[in-house]
PDB file of N, CA and C in Angstrom:
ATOM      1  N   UNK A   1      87.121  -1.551  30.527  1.00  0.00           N
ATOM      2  CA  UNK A   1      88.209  -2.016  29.666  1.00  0.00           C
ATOM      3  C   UNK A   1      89.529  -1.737  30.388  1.00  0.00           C
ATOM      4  N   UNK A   2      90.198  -2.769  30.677  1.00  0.00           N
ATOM      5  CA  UNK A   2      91.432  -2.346  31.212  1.00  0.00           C
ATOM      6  C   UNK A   2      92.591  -2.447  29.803  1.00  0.00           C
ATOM      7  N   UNK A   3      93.764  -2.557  30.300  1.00  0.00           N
ATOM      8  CA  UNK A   3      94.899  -2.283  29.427  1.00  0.00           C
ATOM      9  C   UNK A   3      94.840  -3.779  28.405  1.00  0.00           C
ATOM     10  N   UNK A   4      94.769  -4.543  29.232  1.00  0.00           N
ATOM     11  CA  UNK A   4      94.933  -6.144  28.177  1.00  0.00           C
ATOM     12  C   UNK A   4      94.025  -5.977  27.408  1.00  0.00           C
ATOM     13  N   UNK A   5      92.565  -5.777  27.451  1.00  0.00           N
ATOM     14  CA  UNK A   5      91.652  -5.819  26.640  1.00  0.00           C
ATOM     15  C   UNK A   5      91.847  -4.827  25.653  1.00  0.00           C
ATOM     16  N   UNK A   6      92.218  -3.690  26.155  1.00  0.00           N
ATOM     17  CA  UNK A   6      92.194  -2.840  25.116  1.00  0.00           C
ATOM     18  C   UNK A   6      93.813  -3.171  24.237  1.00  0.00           C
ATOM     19  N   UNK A   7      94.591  -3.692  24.380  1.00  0.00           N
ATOM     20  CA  UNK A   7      96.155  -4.403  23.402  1.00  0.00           C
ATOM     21  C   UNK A   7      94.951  -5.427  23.088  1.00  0.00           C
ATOM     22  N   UNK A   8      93.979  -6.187  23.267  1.00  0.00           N
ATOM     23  CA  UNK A   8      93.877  -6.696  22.465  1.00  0.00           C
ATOM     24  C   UNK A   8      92.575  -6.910  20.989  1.00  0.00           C
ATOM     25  N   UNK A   9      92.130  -5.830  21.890  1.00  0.00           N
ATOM     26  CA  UNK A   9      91.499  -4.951  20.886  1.00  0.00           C
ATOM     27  C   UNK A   9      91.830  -4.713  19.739  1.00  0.00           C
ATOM     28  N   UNK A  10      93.024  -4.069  19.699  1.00  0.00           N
ATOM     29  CA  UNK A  10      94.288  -2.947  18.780  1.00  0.00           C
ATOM     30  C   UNK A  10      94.250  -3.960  18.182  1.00  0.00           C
ATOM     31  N   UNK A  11      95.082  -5.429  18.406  1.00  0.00           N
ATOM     32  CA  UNK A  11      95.954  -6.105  17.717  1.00  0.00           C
ATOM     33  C   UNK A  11      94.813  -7.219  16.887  1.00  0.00           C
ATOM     34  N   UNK A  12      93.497  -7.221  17.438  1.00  0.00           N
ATOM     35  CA  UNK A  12      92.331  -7.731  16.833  1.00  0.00           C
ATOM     36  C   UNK A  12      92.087  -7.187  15.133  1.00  0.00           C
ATOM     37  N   UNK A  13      92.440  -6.437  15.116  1.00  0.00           N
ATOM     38  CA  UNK A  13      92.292  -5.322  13.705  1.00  0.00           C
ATOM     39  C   UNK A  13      93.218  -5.827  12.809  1.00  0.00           C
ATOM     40  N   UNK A  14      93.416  -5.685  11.493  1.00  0.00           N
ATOM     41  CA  UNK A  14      94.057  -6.222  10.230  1.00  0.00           C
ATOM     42  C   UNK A  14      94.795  -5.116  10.615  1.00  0.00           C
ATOM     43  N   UNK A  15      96.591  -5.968  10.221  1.00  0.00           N
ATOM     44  CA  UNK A  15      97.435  -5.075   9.220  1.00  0.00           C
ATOM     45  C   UNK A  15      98.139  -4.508  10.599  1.00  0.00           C
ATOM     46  N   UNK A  16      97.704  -4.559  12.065  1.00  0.00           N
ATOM     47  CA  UNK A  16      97.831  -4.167  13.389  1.00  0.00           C
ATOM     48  C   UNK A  16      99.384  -3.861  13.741  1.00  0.00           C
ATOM     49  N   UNK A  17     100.551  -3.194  14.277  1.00  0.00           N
ATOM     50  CA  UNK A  17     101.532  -3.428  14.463  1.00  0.00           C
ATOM     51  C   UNK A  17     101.667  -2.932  15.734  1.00  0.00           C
ATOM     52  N   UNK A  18     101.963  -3.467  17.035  1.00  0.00           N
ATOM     53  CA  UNK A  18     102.708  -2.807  18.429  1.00  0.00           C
ATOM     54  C   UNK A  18     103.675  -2.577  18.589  1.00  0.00           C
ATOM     55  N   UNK A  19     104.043  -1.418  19.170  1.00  0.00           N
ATOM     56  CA  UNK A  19     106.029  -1.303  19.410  1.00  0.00           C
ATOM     57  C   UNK A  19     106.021  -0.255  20.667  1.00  0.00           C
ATOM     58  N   UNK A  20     107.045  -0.019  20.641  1.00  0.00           N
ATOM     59  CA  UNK A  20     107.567   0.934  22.100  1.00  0.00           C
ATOM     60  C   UNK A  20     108.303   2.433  21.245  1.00  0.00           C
ATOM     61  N   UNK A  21     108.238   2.931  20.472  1.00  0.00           N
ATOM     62  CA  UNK A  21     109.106   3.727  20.019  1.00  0.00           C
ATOM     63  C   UNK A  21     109.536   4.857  21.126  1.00  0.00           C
ATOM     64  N   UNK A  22     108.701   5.323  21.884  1.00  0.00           N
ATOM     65  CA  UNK A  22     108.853   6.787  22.567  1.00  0.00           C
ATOM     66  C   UNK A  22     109.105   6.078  24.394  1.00  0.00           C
ATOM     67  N   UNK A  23     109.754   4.736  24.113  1.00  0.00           N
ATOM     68  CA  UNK A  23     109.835   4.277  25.067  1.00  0.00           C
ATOM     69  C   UNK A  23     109.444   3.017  25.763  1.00  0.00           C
ATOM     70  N   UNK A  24     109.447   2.677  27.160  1.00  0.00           N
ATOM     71  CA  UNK A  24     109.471   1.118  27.549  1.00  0.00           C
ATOM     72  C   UNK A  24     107.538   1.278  28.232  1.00  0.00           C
ATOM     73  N   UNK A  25     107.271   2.791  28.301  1.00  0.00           N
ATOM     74  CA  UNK A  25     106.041   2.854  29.164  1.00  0.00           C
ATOM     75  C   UNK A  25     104.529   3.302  28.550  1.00  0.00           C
ATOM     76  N   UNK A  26     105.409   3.817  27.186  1.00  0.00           N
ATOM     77  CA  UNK A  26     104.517   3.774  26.158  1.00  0.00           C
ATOM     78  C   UNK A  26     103.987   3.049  24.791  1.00  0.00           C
ATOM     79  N   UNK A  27     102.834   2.283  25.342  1.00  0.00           N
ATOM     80  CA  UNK A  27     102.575   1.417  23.836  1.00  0.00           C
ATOM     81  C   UNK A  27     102.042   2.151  22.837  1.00  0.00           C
ATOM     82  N   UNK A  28     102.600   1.941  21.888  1.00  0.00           N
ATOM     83  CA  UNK A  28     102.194   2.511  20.577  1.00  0.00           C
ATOM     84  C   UNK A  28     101.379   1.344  19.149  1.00  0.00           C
ATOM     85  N   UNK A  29     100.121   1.692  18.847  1.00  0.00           N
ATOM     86  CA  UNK A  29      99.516   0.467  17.996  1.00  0.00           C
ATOM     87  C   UNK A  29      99.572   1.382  16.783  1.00  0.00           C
ATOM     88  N   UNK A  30     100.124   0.438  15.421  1.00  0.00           N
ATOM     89  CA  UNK A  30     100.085   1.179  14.371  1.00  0.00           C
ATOM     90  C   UNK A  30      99.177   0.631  13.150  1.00  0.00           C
ATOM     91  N   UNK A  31      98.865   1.275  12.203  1.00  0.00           N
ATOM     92  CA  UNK A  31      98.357   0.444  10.840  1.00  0.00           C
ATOM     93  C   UNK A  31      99.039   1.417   9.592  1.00  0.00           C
ATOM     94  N   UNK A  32      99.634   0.597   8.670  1.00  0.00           N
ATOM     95  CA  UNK A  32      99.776   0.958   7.450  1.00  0.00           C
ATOM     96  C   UNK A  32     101.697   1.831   8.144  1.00  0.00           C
ATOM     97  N   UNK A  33     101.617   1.551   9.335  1.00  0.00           N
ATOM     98  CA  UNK A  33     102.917   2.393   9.524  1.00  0.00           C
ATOM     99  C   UNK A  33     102.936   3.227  10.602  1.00  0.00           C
ATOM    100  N   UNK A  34     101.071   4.241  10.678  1.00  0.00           N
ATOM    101  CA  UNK A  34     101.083   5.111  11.067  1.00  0.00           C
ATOM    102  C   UNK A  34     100.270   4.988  12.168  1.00  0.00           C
ATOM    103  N   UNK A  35     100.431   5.864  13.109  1.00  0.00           N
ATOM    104  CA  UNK A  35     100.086   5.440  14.806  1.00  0.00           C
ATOM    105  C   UNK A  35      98.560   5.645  14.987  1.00  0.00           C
ATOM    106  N   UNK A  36      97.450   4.951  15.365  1.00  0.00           N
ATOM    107  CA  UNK A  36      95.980   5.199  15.747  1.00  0.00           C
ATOM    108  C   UNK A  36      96.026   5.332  16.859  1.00  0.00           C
ATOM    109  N   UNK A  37      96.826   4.476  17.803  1.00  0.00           N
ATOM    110  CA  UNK A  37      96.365   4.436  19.398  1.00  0.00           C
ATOM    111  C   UNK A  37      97.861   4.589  20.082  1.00  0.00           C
ATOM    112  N   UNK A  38      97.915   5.617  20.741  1.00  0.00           N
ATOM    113  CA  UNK A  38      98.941   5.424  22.170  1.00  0.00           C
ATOM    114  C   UNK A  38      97.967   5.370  23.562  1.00  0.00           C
ATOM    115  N   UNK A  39      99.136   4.262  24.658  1.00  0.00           N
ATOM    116  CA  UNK A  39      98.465   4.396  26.098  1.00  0.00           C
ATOM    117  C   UNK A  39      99.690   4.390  26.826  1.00  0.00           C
ATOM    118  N   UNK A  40      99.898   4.526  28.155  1.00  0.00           N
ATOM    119  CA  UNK A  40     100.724   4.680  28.553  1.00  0.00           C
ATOM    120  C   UNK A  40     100.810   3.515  29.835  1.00  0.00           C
ATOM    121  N   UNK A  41     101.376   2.728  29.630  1.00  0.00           N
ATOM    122  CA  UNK A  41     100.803   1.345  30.637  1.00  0.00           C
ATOM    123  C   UNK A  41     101.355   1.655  31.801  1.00  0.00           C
ATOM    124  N   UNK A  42     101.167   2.655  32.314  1.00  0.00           N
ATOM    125  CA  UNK A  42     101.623   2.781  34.001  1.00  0.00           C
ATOM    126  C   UNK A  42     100.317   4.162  33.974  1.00  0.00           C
ATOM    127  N   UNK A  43      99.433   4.696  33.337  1.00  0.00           N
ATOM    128  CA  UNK A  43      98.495   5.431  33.570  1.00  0.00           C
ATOM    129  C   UNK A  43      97.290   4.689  34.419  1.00  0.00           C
ATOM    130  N   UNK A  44      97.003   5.318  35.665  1.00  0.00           N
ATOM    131  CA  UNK A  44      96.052   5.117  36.105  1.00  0.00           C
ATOM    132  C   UNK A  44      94.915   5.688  36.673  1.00  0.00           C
ATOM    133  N   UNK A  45      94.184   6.346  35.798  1.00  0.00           N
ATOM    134  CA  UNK A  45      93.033   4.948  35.816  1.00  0.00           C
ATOM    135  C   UNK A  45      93.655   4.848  33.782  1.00  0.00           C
ATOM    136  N   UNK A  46      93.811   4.005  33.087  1.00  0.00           N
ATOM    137  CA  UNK A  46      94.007   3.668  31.939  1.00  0.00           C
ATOM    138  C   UNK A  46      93.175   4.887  31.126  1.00  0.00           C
ATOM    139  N   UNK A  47      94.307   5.522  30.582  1.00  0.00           N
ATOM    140  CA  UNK A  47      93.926   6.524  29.403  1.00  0.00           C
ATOM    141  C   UNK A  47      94.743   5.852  28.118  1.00  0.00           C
ATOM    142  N   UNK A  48      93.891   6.520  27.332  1.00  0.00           N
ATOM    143  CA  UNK A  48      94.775   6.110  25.586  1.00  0.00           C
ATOM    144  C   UNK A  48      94.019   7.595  24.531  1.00  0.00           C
ATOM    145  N   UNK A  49      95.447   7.531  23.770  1.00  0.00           N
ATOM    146  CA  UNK A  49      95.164   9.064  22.620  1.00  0.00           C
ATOM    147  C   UNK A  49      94.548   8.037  21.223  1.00  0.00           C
ATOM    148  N   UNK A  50      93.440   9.041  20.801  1.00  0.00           N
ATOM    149  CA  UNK A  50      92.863   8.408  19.432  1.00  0.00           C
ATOM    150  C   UNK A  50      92.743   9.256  18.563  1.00  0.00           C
ATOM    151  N   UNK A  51      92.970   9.136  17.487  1.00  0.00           N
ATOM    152  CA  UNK A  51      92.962  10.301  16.087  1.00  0.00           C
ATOM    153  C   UNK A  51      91.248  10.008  15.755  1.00  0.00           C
ATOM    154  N   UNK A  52      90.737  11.569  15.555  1.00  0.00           N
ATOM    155  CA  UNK A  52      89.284  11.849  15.563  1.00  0.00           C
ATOM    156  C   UNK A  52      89.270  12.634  14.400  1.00  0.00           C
ATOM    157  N   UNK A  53      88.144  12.335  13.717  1.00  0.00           N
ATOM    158  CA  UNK A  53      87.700  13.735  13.114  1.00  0.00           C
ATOM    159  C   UNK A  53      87.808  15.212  13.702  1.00  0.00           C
ATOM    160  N   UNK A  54      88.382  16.718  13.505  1.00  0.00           N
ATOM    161  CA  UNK A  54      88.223  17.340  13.989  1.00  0.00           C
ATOM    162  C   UNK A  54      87.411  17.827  14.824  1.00  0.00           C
ATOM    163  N   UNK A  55      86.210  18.097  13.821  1.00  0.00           N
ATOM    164  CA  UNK A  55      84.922  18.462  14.431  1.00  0.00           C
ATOM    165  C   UNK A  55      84.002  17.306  15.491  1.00  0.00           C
ATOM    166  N   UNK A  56      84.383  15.638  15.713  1.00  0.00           N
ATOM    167  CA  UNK A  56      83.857  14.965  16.158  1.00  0.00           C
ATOM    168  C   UNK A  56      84.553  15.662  17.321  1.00  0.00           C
ATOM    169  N   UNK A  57      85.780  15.771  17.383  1.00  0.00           N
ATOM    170  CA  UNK A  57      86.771  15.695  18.511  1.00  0.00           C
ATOM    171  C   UNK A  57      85.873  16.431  19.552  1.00  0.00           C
ATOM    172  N   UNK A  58      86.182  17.798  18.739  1.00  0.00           N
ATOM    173  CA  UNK A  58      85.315  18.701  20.006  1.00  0.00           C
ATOM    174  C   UNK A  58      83.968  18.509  20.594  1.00  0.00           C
ATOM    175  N   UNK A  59      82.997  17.588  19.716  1.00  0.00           N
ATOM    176  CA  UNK A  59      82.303  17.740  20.201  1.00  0.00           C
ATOM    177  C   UNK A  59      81.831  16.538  21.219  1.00  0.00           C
ATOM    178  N   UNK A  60      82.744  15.356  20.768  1.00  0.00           N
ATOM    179  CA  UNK A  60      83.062  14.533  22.433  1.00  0.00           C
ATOM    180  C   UNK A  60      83.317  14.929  23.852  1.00  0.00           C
ATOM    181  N   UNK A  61      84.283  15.945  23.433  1.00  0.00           N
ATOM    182  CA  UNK A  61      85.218  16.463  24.436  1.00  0.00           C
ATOM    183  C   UNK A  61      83.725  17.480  25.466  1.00  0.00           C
ATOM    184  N   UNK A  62      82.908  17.805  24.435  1.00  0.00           N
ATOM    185  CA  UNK A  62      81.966  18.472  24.923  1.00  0.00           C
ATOM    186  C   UNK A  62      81.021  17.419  25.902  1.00  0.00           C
ATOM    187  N   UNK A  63      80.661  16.485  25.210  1.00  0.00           N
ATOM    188  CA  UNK A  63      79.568  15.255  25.800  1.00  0.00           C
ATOM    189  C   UNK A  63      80.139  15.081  26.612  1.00  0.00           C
ATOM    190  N   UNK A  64      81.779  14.249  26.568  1.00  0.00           N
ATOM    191  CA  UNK A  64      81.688  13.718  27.769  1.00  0.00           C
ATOM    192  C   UNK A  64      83.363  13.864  28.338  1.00  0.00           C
ATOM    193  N   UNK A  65      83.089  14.009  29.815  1.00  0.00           N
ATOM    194  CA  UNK A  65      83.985  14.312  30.485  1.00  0.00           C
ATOM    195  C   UNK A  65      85.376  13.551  30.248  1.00  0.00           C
ATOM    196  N   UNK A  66      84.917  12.311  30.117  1.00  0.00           N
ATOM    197  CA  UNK A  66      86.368  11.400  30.156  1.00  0.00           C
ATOM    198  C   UNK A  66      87.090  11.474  29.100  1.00  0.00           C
ATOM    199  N   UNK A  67      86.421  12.336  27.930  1.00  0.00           N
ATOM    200  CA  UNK A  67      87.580  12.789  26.680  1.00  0.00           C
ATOM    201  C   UNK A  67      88.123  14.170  26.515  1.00  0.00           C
ATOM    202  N   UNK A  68      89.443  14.389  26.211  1.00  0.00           N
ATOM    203  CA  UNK A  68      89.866  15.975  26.644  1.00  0.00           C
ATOM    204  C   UNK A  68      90.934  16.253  25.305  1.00  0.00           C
ATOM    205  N   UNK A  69      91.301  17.126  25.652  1.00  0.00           N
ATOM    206  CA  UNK A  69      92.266  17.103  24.021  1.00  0.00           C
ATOM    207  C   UNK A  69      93.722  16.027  23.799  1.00  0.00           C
ATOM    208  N   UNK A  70      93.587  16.021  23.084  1.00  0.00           N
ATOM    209  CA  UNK A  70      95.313  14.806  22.888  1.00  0.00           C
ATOM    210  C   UNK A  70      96.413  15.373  23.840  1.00  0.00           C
ATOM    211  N   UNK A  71      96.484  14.439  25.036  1.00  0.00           N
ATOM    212  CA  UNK A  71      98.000  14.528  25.655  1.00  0.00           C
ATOM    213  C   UNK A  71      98.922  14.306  24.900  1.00  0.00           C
ATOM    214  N   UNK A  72     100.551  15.765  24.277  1.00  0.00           N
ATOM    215  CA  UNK A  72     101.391  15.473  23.839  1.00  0.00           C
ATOM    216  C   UNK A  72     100.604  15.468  22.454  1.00  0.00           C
ATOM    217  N   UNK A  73      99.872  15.703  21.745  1.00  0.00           N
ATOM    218  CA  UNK A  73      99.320  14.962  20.198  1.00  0.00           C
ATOM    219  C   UNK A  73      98.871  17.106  19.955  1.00  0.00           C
ATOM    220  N   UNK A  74      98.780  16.895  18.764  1.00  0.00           N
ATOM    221  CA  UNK A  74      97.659  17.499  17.660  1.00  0.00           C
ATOM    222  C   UNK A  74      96.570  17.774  18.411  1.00  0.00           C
ATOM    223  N   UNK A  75      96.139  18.918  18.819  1.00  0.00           N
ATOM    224  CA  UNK A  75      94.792  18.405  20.227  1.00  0.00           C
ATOM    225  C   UNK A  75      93.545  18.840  18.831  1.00  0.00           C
ATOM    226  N   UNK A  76      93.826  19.153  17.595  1.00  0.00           N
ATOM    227  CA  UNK A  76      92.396  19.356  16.517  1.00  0.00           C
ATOM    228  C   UNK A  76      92.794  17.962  15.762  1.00  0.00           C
ATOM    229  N   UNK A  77      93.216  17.097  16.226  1.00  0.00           N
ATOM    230  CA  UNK A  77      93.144  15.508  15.514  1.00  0.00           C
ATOM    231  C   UNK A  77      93.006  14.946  16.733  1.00  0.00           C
ATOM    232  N   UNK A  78      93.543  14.649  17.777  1.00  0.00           N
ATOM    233  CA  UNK A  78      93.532  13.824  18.525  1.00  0.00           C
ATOM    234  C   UNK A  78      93.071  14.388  19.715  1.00  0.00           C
ATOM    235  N   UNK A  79      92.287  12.995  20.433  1.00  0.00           N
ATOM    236  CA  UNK A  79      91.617  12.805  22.231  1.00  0.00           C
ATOM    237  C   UNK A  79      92.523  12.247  22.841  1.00  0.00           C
ATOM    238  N   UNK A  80      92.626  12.417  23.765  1.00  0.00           N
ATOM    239  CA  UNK A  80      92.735  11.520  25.094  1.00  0.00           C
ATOM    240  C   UNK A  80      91.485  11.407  25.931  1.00  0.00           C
ATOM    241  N   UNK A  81      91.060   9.480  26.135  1.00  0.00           N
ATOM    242  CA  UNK A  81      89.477   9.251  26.897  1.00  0.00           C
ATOM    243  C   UNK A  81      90.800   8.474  27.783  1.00  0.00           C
ATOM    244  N   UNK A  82      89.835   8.907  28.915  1.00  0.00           N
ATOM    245  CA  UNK A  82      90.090   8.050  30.288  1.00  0.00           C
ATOM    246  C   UNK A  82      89.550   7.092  30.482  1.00  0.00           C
ATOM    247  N   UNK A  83      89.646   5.776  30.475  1.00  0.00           N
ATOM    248  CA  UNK A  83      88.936   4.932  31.126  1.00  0.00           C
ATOM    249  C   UNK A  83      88.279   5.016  32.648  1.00  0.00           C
ATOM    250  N   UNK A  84      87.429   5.793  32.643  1.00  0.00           N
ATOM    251  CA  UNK A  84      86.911   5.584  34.297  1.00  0.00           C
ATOM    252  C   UNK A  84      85.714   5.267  34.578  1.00  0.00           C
ATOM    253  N   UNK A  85      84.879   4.658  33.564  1.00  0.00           N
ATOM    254  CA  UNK A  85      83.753   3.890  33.610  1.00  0.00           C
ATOM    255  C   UNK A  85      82.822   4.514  33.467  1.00  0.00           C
ATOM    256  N   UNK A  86      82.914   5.710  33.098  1.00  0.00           N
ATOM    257  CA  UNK A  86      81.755   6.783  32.510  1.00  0.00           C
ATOM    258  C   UNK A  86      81.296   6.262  31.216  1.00  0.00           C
ATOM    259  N   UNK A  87      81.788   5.369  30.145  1.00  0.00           N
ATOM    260  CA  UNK A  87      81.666   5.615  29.005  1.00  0.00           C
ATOM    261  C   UNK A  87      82.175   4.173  28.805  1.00  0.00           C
ATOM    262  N   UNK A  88      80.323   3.195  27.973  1.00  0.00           N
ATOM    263  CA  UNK A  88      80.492   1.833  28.163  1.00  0.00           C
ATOM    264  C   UNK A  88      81.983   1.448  27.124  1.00  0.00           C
ATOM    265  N   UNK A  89      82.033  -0.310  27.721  1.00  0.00           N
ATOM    266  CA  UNK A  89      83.096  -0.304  26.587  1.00  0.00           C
ATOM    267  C   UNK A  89      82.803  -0.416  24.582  1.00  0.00           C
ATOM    268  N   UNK A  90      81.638  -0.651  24.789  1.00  0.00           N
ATOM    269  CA  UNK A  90      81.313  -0.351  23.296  1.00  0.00           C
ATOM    270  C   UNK A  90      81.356   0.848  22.554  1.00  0.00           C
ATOM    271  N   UNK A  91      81.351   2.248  23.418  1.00  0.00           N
ATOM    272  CA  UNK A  91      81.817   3.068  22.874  1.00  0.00           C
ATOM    273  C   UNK A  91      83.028   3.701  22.635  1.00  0.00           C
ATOM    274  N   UNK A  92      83.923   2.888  23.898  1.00  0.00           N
ATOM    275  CA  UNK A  92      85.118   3.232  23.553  1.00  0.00           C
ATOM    276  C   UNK A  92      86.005   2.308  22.071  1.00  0.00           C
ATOM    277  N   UNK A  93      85.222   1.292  21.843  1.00  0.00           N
ATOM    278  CA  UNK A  93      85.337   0.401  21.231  1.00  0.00           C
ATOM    279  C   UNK A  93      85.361   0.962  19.551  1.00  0.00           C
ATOM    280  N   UNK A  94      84.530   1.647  19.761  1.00  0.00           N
ATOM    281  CA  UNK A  94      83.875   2.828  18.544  1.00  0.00           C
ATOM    282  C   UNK A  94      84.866   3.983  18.247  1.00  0.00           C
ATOM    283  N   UNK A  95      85.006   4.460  19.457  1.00  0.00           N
ATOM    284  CA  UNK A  95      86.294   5.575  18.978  1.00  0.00           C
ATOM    285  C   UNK A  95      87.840   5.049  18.345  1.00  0.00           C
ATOM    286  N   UNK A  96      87.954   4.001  19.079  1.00  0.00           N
ATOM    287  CA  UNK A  96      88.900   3.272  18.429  1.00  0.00           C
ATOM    288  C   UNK A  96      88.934   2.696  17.301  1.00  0.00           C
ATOM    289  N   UNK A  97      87.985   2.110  16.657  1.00  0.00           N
ATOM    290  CA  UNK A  97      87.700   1.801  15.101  1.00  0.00           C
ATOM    291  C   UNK A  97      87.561   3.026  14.503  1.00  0.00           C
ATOM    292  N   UNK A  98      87.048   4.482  14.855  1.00  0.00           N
ATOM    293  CA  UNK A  98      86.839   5.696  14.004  1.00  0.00           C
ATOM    294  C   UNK A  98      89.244   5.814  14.065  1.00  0.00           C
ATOM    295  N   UNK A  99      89.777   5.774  14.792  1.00  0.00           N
ATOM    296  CA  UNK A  99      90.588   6.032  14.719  1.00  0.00           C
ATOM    297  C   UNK A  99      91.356   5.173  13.661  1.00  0.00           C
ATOM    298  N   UNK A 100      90.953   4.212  13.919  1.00  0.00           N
ATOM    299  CA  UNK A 100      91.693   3.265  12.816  1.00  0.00           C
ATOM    300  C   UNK A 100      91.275   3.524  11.929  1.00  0.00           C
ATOM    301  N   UNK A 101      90.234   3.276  11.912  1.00  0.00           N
ATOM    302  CA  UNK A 101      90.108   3.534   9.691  1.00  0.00           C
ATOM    303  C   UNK A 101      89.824   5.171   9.288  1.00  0.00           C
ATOM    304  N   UNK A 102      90.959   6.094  10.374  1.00  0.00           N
ATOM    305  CA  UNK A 102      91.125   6.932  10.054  1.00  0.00           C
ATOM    306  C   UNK A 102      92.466   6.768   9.167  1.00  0.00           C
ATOM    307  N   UNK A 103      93.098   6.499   9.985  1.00  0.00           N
ATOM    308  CA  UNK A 103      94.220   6.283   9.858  1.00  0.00           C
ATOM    309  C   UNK A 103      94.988   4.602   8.268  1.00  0.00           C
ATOM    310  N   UNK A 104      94.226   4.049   8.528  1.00  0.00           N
ATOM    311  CA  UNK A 104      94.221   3.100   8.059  1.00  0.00           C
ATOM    312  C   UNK A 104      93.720   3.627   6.139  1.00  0.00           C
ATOM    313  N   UNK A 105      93.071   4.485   6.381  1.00  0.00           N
ATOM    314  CA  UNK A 105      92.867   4.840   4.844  1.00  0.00           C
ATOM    315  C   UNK A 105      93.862   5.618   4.153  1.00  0.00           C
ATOM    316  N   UNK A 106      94.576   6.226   5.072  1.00  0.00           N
ATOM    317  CA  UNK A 106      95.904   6.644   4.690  1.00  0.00           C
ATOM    318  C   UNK A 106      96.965   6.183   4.216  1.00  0.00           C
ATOM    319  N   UNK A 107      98.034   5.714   3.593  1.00  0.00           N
ATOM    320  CA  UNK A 107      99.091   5.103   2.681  1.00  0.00           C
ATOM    321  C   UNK A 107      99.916   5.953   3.511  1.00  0.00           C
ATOM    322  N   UNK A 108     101.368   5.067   3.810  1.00  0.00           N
ATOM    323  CA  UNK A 108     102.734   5.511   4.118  1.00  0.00           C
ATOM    324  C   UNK A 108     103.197   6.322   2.874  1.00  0.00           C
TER     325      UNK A 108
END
């Protein structure tokens, strides 16, 4: 999954909003208001932060290498996964929907 696929991933989802708030290098995808996904489009190899269940968090972070605690975030809510091809895109695909309708069940 590179960066396009994954913006268009994000913006595939109901209710989806993109913006730059924390800047020109950081995309930020929101729902209901509130942020599910940051990436940083000059990261390479392509990383992005996802809001997790606590207890899932850690125990990703345990499985697998390419997820570590939230860069800059909440590190007992949020991952940061690397894209480096350890980890097909259907599962990253997965963490990203757990993030959204984390988030997404939430009200501004």
């Amino acid at each position: 999954m590179d960066i396009e696929a994954l913006r268009d991933y994000c913006l595939s989802k109901q209710d989806v909003e993109e913006s730059f708030p924390f800047g020109p290098d950081t995309l930020v995808f929101k729902v209901n208001g509130k942020v599910f996904l940051l990436t940083g489009l000059d990261s390479v190899p392509v990383s992005f932060n996802v809001k997790c269940d606590p207890a899932k968090a850690i125990e990703l972070r345990e499985e697998c290498p390419c997820v570590q605690p939230g860069y800059h975030m909440n590190k007992k809510h949020w991952n940061t996964v690397v894209i480096d091809g350890s980890v097909a895109g259907r599962q990253l695909r997965e963490w990203i929907d757990w993030s959204y309708d984390l988030v997404k069940g939430k009200k501004k």
